[in-house]
PDB file of N, CA and C in Angstrom:
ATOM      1  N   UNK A   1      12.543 -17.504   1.036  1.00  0.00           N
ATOM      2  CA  UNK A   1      11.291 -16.982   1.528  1.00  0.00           C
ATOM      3  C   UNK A   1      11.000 -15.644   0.845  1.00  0.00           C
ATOM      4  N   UNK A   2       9.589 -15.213   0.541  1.00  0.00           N
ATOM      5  CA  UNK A   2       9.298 -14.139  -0.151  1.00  0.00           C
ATOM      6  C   UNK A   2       9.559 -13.513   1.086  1.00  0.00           C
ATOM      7  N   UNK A   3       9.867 -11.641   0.551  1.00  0.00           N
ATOM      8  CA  UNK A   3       9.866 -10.849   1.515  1.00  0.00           C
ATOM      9  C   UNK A   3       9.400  -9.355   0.784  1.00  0.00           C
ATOM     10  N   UNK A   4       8.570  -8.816   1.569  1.00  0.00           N
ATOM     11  CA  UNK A   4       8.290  -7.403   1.192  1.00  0.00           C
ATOM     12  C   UNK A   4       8.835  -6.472   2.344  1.00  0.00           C
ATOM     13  N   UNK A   5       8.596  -5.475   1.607  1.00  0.00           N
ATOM     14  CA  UNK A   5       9.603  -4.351   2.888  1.00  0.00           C
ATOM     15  C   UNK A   5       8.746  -3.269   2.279  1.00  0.00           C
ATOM     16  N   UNK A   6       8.369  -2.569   3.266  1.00  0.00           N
ATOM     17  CA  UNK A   6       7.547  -1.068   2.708  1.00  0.00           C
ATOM     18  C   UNK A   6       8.450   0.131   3.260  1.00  0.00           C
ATOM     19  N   UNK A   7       8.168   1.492   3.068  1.00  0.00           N
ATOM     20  CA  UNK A   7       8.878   2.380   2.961  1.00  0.00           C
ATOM     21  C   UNK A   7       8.276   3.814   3.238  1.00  0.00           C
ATOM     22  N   UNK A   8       8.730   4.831   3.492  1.00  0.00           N
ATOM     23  CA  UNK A   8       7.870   6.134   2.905  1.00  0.00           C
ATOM     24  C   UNK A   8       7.041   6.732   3.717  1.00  0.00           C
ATOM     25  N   UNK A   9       6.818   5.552   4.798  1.00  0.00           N
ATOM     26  CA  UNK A   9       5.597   6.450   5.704  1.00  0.00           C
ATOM     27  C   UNK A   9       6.370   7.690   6.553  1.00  0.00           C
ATOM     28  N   UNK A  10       5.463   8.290   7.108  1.00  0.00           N
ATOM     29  CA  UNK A  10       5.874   9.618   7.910  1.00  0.00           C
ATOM     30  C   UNK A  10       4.480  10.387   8.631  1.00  0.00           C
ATOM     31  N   UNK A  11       4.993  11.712   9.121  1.00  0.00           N
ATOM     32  CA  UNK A  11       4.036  12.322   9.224  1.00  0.00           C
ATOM     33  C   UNK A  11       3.935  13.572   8.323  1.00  0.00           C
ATOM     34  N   UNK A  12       2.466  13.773   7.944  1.00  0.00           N
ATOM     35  CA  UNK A  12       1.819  14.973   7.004  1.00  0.00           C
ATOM     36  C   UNK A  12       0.853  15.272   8.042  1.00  0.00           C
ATOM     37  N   UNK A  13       0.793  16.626   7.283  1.00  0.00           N
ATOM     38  CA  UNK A  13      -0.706  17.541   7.741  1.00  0.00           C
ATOM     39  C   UNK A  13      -1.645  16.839   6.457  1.00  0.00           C
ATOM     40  N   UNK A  14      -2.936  17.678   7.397  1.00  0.00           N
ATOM     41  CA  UNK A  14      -3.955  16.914   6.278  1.00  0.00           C
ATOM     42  C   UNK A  14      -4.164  17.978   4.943  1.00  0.00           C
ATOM     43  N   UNK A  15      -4.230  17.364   4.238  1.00  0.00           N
ATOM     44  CA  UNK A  15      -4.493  17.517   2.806  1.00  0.00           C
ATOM     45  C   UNK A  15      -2.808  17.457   2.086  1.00  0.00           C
ATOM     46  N   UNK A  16      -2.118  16.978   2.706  1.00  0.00           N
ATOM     47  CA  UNK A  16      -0.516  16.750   2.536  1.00  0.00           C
ATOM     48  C   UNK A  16      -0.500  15.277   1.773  1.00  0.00           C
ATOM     49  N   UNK A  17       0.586  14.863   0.901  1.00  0.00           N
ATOM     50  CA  UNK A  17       0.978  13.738   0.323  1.00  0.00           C
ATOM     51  C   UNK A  17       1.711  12.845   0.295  1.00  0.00           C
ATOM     52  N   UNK A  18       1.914  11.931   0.669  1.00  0.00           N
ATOM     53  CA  UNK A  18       2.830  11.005   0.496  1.00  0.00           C
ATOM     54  C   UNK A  18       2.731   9.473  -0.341  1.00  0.00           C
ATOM     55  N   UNK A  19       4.235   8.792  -0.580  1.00  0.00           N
ATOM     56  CA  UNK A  19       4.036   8.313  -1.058  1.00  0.00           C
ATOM     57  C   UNK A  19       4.772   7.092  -1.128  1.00  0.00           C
ATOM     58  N   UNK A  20       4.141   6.196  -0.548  1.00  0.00           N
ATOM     59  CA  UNK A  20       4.516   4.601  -0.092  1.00  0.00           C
ATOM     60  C   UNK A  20       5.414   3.495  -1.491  1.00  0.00           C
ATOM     61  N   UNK A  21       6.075   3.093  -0.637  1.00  0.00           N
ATOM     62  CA  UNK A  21       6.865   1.921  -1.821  1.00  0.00           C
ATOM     63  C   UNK A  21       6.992   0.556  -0.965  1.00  0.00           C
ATOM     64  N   UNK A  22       6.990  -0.260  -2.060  1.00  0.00           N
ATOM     65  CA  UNK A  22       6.746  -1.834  -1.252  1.00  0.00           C
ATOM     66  C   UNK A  22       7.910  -2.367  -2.374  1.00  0.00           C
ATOM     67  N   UNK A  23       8.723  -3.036  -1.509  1.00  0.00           N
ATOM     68  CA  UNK A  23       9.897  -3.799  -2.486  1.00  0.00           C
ATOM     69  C   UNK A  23       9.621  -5.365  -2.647  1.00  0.00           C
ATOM     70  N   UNK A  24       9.640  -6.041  -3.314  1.00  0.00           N
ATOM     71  CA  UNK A  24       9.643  -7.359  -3.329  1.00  0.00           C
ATOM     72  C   UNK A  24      10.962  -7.636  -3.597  1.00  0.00           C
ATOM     73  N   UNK A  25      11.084  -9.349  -3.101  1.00  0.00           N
ATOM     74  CA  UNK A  25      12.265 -10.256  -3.322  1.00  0.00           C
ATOM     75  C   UNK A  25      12.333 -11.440  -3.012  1.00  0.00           C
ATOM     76  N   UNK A  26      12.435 -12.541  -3.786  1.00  0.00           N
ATOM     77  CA  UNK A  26      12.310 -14.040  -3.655  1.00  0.00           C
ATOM     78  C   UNK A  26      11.690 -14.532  -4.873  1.00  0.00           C
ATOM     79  N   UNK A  27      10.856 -13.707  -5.074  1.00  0.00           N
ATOM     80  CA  UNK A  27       9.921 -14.373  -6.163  1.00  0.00           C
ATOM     81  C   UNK A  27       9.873 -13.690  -7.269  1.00  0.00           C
ATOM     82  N   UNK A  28       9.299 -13.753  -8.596  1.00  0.00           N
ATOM     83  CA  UNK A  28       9.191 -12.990  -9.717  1.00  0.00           C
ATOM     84  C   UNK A  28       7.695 -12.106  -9.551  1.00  0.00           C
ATOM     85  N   UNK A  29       8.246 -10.824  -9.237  1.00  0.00           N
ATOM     86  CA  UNK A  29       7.630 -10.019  -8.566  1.00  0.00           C
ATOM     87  C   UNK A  29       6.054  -9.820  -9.983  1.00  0.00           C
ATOM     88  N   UNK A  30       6.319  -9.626 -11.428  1.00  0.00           N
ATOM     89  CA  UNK A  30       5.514  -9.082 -11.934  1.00  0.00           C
ATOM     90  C   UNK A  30       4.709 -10.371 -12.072  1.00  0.00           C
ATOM     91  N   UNK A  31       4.872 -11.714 -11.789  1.00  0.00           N
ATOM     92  CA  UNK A  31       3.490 -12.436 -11.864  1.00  0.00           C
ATOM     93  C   UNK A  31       2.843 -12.204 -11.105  1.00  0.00           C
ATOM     94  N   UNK A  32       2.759 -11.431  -9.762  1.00  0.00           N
ATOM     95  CA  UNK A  32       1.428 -11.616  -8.995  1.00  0.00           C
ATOM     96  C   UNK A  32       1.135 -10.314  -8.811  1.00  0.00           C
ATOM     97  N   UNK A  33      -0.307 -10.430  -8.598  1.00  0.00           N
ATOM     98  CA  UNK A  33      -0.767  -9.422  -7.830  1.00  0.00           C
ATOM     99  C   UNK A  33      -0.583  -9.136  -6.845  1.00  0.00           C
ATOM    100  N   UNK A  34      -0.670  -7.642  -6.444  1.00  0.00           N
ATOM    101  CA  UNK A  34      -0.273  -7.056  -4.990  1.00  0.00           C
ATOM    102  C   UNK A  34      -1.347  -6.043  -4.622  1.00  0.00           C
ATOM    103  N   UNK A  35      -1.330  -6.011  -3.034  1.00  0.00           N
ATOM    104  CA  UNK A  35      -2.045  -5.187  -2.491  1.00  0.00           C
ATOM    105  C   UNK A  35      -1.840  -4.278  -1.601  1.00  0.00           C
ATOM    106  N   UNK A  36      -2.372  -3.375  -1.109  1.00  0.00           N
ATOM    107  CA  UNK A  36      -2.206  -2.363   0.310  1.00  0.00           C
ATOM    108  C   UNK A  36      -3.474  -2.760   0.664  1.00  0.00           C
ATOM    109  N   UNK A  37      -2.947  -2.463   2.840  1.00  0.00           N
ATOM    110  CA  UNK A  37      -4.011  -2.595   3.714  1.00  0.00           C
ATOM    111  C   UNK A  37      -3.148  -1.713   5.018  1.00  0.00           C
ATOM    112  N   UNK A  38      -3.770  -1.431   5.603  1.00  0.00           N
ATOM    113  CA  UNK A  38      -3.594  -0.631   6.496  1.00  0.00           C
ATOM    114  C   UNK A  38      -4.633  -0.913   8.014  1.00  0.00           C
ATOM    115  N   UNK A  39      -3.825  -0.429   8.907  1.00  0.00           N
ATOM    116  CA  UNK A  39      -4.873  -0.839  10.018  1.00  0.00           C
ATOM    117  C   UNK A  39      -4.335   0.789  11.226  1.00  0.00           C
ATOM    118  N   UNK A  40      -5.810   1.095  11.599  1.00  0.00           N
ATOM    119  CA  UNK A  40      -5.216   2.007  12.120  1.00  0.00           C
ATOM    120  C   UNK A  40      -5.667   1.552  13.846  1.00  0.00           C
ATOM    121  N   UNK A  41      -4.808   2.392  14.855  1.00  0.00           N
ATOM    122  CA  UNK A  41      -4.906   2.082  16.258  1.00  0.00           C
ATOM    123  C   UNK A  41      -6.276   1.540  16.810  1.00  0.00           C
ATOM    124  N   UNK A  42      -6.253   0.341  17.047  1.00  0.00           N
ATOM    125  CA  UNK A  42      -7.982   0.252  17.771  1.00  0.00           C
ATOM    126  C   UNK A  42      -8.493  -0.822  16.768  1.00  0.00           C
ATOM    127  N   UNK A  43      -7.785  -0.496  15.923  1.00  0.00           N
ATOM    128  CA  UNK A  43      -9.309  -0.917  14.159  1.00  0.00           C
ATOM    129  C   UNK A  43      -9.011  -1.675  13.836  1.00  0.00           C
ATOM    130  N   UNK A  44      -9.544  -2.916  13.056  1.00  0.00           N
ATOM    131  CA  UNK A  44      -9.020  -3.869  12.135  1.00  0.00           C
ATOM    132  C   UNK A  44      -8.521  -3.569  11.185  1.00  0.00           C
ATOM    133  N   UNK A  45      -7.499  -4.561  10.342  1.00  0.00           N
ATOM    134  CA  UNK A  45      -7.219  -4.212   9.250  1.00  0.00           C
ATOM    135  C   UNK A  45      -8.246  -4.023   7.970  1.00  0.00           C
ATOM    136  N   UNK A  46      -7.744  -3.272   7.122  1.00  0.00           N
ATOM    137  CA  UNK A  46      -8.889  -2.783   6.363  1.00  0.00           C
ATOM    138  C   UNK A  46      -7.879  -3.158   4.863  1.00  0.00           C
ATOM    139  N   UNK A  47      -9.090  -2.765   3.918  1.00  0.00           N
ATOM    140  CA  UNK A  47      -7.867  -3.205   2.364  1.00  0.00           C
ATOM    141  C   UNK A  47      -8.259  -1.743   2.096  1.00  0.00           C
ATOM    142  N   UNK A  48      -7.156  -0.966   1.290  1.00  0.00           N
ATOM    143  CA  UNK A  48      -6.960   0.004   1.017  1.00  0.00           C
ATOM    144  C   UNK A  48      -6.470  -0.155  -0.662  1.00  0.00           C
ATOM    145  N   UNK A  49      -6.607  -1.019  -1.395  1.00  0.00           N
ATOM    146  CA  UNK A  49      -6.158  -1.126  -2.878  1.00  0.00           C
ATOM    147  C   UNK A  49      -5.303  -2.019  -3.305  1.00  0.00           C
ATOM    148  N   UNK A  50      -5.579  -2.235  -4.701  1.00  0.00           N
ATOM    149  CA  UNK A  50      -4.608  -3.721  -4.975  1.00  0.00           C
ATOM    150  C   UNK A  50      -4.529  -3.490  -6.692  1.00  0.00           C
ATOM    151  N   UNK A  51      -3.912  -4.090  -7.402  1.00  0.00           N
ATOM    152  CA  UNK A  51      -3.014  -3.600  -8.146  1.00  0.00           C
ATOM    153  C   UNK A  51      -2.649  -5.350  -9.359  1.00  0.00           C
ATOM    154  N   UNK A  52      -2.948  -5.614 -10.225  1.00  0.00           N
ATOM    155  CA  UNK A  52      -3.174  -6.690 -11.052  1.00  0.00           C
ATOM    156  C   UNK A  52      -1.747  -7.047 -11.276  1.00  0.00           C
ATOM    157  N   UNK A  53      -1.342  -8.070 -11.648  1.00  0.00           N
ATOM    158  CA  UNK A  53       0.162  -8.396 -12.049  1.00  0.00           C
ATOM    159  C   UNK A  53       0.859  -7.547 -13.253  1.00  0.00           C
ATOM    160  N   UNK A  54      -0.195  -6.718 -14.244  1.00  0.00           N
ATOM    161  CA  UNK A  54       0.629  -6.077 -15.074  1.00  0.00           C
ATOM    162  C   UNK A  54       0.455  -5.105 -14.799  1.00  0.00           C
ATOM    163  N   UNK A  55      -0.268  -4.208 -13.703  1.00  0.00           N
ATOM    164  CA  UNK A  55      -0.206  -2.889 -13.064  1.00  0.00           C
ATOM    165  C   UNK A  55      -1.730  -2.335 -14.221  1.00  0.00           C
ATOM    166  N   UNK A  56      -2.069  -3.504 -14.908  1.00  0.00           N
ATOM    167  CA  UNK A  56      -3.369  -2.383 -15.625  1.00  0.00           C
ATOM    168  C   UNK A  56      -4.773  -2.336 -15.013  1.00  0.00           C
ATOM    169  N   UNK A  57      -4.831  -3.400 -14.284  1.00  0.00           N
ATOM    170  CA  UNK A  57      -6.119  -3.139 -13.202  1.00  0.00           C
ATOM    171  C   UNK A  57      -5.796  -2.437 -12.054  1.00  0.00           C
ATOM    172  N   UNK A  58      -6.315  -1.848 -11.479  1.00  0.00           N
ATOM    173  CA  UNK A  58      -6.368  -1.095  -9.785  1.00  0.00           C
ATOM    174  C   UNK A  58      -7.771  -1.414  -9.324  1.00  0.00           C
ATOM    175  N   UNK A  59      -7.913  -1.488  -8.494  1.00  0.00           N
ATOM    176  CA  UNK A  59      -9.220  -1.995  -7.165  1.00  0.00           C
ATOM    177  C   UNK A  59      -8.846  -0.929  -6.152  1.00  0.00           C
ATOM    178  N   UNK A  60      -9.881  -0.259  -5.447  1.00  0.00           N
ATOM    179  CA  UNK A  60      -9.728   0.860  -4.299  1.00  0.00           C
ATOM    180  C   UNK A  60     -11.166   0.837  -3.560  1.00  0.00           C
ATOM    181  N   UNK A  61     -10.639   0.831  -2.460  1.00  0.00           N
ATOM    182  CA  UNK A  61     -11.637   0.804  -1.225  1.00  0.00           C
ATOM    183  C   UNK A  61     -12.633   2.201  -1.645  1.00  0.00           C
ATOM    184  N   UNK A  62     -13.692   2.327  -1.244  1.00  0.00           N
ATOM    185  CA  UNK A  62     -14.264   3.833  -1.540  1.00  0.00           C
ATOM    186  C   UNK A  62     -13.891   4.582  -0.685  1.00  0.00           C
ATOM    187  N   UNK A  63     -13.111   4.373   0.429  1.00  0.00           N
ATOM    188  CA  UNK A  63     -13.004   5.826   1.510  1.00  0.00           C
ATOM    189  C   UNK A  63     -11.631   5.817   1.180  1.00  0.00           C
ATOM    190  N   UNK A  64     -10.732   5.594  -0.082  1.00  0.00           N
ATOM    191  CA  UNK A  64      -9.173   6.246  -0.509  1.00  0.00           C
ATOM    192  C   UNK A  64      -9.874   6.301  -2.540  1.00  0.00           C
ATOM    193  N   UNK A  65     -10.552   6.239  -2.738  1.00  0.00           N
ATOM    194  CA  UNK A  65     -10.832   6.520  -4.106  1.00  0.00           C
ATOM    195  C   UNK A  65     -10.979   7.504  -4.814  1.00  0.00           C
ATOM    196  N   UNK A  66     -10.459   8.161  -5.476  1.00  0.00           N
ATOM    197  CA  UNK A  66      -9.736   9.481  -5.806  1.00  0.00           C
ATOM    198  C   UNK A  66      -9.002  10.255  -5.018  1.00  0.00           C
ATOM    199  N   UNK A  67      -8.397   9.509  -4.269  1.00  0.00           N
ATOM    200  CA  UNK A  67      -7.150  10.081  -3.519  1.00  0.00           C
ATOM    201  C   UNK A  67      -5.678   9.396  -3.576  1.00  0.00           C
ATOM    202  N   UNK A  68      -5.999   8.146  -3.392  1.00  0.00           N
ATOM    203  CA  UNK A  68      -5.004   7.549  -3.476  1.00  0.00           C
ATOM    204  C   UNK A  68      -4.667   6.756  -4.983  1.00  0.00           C
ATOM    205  N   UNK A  69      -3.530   6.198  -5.096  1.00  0.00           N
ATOM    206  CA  UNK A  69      -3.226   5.733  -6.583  1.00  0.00           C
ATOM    207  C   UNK A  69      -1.943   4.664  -6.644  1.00  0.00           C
ATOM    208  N   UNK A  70      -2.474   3.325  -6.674  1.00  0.00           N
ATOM    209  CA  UNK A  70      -1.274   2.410  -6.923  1.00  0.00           C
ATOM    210  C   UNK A  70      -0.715   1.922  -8.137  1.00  0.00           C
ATOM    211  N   UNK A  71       0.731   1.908  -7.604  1.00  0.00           N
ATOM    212  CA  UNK A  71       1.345   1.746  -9.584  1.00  0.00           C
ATOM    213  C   UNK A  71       2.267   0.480  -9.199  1.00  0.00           C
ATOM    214  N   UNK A  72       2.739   0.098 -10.380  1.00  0.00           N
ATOM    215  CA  UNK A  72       3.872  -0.814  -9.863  1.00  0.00           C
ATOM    216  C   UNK A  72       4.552  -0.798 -11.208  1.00  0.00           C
ATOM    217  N   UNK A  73       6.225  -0.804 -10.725  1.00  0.00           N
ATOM    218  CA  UNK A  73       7.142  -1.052 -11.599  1.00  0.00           C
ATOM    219  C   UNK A  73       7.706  -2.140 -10.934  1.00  0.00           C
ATOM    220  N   UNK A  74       7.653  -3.286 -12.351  1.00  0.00           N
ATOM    221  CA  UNK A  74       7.924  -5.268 -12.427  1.00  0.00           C
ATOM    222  C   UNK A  74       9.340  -5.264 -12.485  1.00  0.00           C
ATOM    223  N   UNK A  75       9.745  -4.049 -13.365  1.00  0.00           N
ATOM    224  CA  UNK A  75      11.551  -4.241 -13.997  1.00  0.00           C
ATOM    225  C   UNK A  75      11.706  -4.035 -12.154  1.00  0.00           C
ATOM    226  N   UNK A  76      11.589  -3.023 -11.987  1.00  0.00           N
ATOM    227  CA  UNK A  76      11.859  -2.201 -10.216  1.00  0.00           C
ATOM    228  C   UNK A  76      11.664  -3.446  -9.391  1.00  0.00           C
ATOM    229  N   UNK A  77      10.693  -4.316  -9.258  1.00  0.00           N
ATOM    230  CA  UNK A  77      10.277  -5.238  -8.032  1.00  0.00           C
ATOM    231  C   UNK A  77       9.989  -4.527  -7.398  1.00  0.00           C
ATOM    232  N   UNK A  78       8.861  -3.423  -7.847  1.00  0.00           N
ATOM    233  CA  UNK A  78       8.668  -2.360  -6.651  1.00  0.00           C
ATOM    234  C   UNK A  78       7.230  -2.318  -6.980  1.00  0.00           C
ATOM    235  N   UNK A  79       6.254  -1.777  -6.209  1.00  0.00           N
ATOM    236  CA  UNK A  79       5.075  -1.335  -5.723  1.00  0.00           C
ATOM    237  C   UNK A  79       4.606   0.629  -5.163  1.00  0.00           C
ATOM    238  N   UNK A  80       3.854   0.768  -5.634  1.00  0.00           N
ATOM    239  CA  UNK A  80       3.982   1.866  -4.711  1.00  0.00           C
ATOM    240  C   UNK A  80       2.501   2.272  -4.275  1.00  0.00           C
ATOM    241  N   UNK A  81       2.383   3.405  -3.660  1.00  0.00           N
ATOM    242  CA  UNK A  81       0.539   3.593  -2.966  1.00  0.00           C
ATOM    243  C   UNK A  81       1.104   5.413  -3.102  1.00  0.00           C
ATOM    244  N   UNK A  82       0.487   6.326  -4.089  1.00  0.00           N
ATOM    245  CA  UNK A  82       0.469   7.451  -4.443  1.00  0.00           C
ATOM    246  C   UNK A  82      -0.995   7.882  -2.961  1.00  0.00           C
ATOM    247  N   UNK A  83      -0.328   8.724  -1.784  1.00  0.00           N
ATOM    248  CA  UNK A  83      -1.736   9.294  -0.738  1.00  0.00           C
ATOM    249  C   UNK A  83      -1.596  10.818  -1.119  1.00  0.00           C
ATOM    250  N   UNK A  84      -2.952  11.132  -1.804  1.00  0.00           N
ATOM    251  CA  UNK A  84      -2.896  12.774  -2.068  1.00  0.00           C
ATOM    252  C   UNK A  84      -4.027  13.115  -1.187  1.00  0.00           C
ATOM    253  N   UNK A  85      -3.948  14.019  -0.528  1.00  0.00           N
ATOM    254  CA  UNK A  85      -5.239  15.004   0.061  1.00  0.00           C
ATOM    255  C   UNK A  85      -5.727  13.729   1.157  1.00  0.00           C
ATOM    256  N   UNK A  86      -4.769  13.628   2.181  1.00  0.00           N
ATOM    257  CA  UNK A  86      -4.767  12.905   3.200  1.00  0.00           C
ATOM    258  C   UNK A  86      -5.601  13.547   4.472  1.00  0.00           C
ATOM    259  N   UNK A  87      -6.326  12.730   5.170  1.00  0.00           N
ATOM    260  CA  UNK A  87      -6.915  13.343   6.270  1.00  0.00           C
ATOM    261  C   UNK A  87      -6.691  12.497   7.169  1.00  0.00           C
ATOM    262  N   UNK A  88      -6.769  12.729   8.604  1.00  0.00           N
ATOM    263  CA  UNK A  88      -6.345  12.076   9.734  1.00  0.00           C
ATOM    264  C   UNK A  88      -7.102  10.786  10.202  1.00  0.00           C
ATOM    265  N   UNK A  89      -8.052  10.593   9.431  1.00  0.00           N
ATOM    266  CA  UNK A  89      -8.548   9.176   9.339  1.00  0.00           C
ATOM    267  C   UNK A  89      -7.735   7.895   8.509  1.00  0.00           C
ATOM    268  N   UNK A  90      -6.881   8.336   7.149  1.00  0.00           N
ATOM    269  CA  UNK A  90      -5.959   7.761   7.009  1.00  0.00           C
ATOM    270  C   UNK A  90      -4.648   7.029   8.062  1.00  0.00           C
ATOM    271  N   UNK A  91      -4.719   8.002   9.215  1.00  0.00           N
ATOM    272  CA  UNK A  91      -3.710   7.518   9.656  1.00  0.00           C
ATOM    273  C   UNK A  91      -3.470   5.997   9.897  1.00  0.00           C
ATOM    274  N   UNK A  92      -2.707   5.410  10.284  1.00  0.00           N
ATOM    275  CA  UNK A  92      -2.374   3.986  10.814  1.00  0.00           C
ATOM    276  C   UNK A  92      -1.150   3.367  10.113  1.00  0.00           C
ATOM    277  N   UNK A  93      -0.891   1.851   9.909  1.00  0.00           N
ATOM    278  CA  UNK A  93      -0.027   1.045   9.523  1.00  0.00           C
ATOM    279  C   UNK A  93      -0.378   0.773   8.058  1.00  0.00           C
ATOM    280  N   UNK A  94       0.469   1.168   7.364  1.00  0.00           N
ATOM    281  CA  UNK A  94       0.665   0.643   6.151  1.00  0.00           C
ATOM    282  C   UNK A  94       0.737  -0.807   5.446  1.00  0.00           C
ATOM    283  N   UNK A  95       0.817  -1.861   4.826  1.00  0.00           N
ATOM    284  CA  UNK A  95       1.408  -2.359   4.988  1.00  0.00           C
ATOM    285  C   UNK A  95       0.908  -3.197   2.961  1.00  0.00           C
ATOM    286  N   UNK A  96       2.097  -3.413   2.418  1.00  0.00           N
ATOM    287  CA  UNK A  96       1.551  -4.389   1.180  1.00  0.00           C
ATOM    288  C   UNK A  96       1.714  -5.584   1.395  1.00  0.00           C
ATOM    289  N   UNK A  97       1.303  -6.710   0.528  1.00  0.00           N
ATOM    290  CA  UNK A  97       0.537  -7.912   0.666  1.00  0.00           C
ATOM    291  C   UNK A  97       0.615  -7.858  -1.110  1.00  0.00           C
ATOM    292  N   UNK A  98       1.281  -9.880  -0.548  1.00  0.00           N
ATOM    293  CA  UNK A  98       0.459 -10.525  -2.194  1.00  0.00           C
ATOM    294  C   UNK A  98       0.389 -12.266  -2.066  1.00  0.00           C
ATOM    295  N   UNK A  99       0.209 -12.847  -2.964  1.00  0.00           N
ATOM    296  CA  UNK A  99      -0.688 -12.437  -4.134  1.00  0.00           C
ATOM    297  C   UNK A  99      -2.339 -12.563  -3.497  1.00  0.00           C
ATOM    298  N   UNK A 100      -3.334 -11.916  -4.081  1.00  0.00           N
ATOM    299  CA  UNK A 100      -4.263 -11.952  -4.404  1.00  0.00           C
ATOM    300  C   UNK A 100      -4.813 -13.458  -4.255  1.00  0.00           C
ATOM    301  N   UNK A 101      -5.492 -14.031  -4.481  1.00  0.00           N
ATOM    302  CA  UNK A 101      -7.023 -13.645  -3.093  1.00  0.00           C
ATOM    303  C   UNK A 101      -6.143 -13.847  -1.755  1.00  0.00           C
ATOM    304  N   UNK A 102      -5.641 -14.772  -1.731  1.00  0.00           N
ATOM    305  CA  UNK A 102      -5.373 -15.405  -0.123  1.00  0.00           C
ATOM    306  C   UNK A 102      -3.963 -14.437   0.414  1.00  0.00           C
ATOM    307  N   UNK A 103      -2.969 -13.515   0.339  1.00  0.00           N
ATOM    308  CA  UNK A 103      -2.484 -13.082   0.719  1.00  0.00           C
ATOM    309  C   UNK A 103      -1.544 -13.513   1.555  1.00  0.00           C
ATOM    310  N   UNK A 104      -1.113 -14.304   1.315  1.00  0.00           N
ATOM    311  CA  UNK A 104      -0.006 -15.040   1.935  1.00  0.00           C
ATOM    312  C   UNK A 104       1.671 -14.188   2.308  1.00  0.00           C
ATOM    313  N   UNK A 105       1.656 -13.193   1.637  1.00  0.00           N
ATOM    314  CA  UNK A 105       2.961 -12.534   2.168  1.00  0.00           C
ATOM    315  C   UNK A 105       2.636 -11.209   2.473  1.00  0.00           C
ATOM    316  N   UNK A 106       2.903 -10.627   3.899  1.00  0.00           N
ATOM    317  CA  UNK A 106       3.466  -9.453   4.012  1.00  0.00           C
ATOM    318  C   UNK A 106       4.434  -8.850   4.381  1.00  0.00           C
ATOM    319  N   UNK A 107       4.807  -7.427   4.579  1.00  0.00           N
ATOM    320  CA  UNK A 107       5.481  -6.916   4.789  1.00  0.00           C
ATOM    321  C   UNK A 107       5.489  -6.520   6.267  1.00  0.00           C
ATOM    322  N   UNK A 108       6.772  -5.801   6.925  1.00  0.00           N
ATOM    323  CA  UNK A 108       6.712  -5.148   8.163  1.00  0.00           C
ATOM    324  C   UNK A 108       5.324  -4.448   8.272  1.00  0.00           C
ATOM    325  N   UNK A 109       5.041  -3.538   7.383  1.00  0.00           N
ATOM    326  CA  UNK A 109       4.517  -2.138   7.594  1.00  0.00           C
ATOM    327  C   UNK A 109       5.033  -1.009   8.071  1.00  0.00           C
ATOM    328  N   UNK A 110       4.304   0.844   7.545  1.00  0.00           N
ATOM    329  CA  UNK A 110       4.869   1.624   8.031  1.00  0.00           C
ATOM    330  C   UNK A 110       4.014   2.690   7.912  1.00  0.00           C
ATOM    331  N   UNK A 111       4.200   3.356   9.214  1.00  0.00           N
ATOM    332  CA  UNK A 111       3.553   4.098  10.116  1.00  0.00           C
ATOM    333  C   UNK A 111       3.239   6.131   9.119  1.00  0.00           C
ATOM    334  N   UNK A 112       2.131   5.855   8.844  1.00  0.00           N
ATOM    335  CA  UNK A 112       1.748   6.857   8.171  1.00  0.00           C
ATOM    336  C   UNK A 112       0.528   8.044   9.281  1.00  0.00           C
ATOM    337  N   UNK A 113       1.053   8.935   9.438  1.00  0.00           N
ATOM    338  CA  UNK A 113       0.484   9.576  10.760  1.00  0.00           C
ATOM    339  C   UNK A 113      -0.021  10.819   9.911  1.00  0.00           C
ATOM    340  N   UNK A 114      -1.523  11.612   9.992  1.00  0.00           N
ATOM    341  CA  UNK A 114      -1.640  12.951   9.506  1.00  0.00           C
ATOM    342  C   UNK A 114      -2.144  13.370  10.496  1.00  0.00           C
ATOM    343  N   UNK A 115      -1.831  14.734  10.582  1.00  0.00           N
ATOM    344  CA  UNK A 115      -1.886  15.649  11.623  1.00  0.00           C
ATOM    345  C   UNK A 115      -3.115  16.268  11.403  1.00  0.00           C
ATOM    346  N   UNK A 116      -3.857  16.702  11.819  1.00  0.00           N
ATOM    347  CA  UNK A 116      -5.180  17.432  12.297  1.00  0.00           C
ATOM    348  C   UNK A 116      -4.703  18.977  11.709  1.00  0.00           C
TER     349      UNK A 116
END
């Protein structure tokens, strides 16, 4: 079974940074595309960015676009979500997702909180 596992969340003040990692395993991580989505208390899930199988496309929601920044290393089986200049509307559940369109695997998720 594919499995992702995310990482990294915490709490920041706002305009503070952090910076998320998503591991893959089961599958050959650099054929697919991957994504972040996040859902915060109350809210639906939302897509927050996604990331092409060779890491040269990026896609970003407009309310994390020039803030946030996803990379991925294929050798790694890793993923990551770069959050700079965070505000407390970010807060909620983390969580990556793949492949692209239909999203068939995720991860736990993890709890990214900014402080006021």
């Amino acid at each position: 079974q594919v499995q992702l596992e995310e990482s990294g969340g915490g709490l920041v003040q706002t305009g503070g940074s952090l910076r998320l990692s998503c591991t893959a395993s089961g599958r050959s991580f650099g054929t697919y595309g991957m994504g972040w989505f996040r859902q915060a208390p109350g809210k639906d899930r939302e897509f927050v960015g996604s990331i092409s199988r060779s890491g040269d496309s990026t896609w970003y929601d407009d309310s994390v676009k020039g803030r946030f920044t996803i990379f991925r290393d294929n050798a790694k089986m890793m993923m990551y979500l770069q959050m700079n200049s965070l505000k407390p509307e970010d807060t909620g559940v983390y969580y990556c997702a793949g492949p692209p369109p239909t999203w068939d695997y995720w991860g736990r998720g993890t709890q990214v909180t900014v402080s006021s």
